[in-house]
Protein backbone atom coordinates (compact mmCIF):
# COMPACT_ATOMS: atom_id res chain seq x y z
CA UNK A 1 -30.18 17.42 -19.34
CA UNK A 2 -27.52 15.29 -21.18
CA UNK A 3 -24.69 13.54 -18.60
CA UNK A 4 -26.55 15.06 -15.29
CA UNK A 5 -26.85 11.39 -14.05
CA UNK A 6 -23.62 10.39 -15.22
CA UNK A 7 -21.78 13.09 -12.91
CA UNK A 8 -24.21 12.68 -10.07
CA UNK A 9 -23.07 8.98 -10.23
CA UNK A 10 -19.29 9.80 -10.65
CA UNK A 11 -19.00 12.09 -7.56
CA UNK A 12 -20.50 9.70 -5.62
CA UNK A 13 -18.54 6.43 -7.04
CA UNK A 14 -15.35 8.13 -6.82
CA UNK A 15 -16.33 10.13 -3.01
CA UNK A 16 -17.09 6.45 -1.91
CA UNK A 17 -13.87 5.07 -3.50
CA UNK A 18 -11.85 8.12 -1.83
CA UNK A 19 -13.23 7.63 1.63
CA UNK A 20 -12.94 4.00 1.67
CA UNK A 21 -9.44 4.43 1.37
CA UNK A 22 -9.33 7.13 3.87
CA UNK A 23 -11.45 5.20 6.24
CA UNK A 24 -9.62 1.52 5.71
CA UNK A 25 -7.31 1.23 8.85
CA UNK A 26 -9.82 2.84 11.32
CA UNK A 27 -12.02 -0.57 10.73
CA UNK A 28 -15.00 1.18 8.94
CA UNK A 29 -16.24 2.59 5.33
CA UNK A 30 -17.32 5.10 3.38
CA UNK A 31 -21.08 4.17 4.68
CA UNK A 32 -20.55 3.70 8.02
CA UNK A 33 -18.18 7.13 8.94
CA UNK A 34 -22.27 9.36 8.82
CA UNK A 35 -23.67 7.37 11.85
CA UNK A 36 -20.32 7.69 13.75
CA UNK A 37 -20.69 11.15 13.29
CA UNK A 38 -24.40 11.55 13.47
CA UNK A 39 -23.82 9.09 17.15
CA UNK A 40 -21.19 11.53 18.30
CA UNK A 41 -23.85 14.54 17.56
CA UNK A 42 -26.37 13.11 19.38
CA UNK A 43 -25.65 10.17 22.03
CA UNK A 44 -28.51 8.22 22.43
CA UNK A 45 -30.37 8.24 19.52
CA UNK A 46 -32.52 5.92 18.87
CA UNK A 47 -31.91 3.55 16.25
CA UNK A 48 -34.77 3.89 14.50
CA UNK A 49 -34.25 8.13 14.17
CA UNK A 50 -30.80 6.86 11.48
CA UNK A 51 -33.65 5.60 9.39
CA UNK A 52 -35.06 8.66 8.91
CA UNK A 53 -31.61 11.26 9.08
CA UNK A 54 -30.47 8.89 6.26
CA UNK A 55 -33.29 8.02 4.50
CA UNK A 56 -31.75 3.92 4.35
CA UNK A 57 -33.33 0.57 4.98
CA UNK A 58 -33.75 -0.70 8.43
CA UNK A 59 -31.36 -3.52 7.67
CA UNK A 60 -28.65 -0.99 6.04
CA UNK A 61 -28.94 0.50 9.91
CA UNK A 62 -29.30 -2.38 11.26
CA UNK A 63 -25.93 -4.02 9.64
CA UNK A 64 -23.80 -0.86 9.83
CA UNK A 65 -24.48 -0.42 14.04
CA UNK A 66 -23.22 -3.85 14.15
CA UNK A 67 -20.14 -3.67 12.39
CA UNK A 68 -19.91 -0.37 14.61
CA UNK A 69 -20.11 -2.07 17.61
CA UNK A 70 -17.83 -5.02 16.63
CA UNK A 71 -15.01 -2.66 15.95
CA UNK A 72 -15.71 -0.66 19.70
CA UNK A 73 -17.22 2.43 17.95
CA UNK A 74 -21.24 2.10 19.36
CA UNK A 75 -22.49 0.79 22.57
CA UNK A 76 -26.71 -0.08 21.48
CA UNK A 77 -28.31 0.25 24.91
CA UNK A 78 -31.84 -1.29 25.42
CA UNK A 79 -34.71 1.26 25.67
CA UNK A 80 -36.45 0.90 29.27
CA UNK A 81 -39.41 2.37 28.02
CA UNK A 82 -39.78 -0.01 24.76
CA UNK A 83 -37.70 -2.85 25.35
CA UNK A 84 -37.61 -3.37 21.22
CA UNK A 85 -36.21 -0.13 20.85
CA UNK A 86 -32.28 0.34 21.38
CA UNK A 87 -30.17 3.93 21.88
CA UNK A 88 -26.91 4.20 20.50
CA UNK A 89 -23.98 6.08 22.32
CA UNK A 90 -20.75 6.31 20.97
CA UNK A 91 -17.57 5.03 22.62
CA UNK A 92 -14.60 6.86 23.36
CA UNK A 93 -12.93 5.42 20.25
CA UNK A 94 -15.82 7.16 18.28
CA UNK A 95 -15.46 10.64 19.74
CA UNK A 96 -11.56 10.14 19.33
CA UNK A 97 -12.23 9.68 15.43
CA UNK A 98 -14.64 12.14 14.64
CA UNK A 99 -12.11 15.08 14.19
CA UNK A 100 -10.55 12.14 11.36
CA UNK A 101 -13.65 11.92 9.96
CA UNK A 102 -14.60 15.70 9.47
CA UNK A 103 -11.02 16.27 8.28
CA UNK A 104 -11.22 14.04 6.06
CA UNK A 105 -14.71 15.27 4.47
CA UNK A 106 -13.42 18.61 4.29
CA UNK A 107 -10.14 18.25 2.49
CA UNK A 108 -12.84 15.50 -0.27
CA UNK A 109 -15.44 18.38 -0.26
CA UNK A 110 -12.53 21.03 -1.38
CA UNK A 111 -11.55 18.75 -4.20
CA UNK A 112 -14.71 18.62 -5.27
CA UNK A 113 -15.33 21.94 -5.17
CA UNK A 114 -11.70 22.98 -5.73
CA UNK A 115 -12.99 25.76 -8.52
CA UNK A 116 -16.34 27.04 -7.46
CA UNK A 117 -16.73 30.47 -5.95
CA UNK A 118 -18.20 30.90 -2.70
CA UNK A 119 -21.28 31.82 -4.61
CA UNK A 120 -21.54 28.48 -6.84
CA UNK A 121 -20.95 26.40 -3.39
CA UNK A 122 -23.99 27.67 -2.25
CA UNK A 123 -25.88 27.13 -5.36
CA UNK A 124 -24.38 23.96 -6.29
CA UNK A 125 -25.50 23.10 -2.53
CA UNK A 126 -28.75 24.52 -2.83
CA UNK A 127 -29.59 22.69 -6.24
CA UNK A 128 -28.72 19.35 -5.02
CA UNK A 129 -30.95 19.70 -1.98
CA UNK A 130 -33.63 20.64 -4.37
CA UNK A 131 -33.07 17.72 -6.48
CA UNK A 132 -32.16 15.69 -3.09
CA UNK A 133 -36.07 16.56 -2.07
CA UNK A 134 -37.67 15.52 -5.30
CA UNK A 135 -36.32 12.17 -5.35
CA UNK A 136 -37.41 11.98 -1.66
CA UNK A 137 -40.89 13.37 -1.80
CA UNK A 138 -41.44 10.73 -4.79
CA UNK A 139 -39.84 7.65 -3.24
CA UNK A 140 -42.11 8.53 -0.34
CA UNK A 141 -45.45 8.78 -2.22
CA UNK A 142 -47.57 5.52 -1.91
CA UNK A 143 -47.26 3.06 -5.30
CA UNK A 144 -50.54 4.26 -6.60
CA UNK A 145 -49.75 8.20 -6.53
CA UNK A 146 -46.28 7.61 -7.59
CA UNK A 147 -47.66 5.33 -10.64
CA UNK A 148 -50.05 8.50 -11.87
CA UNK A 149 -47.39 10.81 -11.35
CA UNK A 150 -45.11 9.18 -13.35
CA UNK A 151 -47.60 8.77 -16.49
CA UNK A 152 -49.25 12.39 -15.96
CA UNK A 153 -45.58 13.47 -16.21
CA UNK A 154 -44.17 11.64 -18.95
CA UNK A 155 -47.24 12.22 -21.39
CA UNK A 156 -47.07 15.98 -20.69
CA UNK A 157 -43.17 16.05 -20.77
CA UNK A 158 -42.62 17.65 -17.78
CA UNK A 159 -42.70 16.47 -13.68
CA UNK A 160 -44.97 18.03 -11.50
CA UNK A 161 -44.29 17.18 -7.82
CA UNK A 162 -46.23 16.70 -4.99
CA UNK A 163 -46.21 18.14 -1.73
CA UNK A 164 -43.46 17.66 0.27
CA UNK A 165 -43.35 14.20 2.83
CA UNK A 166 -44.79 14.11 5.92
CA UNK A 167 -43.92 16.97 8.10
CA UNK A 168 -41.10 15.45 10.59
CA UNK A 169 -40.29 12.82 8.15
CA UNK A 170 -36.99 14.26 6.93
CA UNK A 171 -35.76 16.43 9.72
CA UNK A 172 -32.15 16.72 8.05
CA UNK A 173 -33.16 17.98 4.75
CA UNK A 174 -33.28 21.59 4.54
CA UNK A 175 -35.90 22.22 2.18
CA UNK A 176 -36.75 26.03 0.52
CA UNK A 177 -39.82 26.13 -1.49
């Protein structure tokens, strides 16, 4: 499909661009506003869970918490039963900003979507999940699977995919087979 990549990547330069902006005088960016909101959701979480709800590096987490916490958004409290292991609670600031945050998601998402009909939301939605769910369930095969895949595909011409992840391993994704 001819410019799919090229629009996937223009949304998302231009949402980040956006939302920087929008996000500049309240001391964080366009990929730090999801764990203030995702904190907010669910005080406490354990650090290690953002891995998984964003499907990031440990030291994208890692780096964003503390830039969090710098600007009063995050307390990290040490785990008592694994003393490696911190929760993360958000600060009044936080909860103060969320409503911000989600305002300013909404009024991006209806530009985006500014000419879609109910209908298309949903399937535009729907179809980027799907897509969302390939790229996970190959980034999580091991090297050796994903290696065969990739040459079984591209000498037939067309991707067959795996089963999904791990059950549990992306509890955010809503996946429909």
């Amino acid at each position: 499909m001819k410019g799919f990549l090229k629009w996937i990547s223009t949304i998302s330069r231009f949402t980040k661009m956006q939302l920087d902006k929008e996000f500049k005088n309240l001391g964080f960016n366009s990929s730090q506003h999801i764990y203030i909101l995702k904190i907010c959701e669910d005080p406490g979480i354990a650090q290690e869970d953002l891995l998984t709800a964003f499907n990031v590096n440990a030291s994208n987490v890692t780096r964003a918490l503390a830039h969090l916490e710098k600007e009063n958004y995050i307390v990290r409290v040490q785990n008592r039963d694994n003393r490696r292991c911190y929760n993360i609670y958000p600060t009044q600031r936080a909860k103060d900003v969320c409503p911000v945050i989600k305002d300013a998601l909404k009024r991006w998402n209806s530009k985006i979507l500014e000419d879609f009909t109910d209908e298309e939301k949903h399937l535009f939605l729907e179809f980027l999940t799907r897509a969302g769910n390939h790229m996970l369930d190959f980034v999580y095969l091991d090297k050796k699977e994903r290696y065969e895949l990739w040459n079984s595909s591209s000498q037939s011409g067309t991707i067959r995919w795996p089963l999904r992840a791990p059950a549990g391993l992306l509890p955010n994704i809503p996946y429909r087979a």
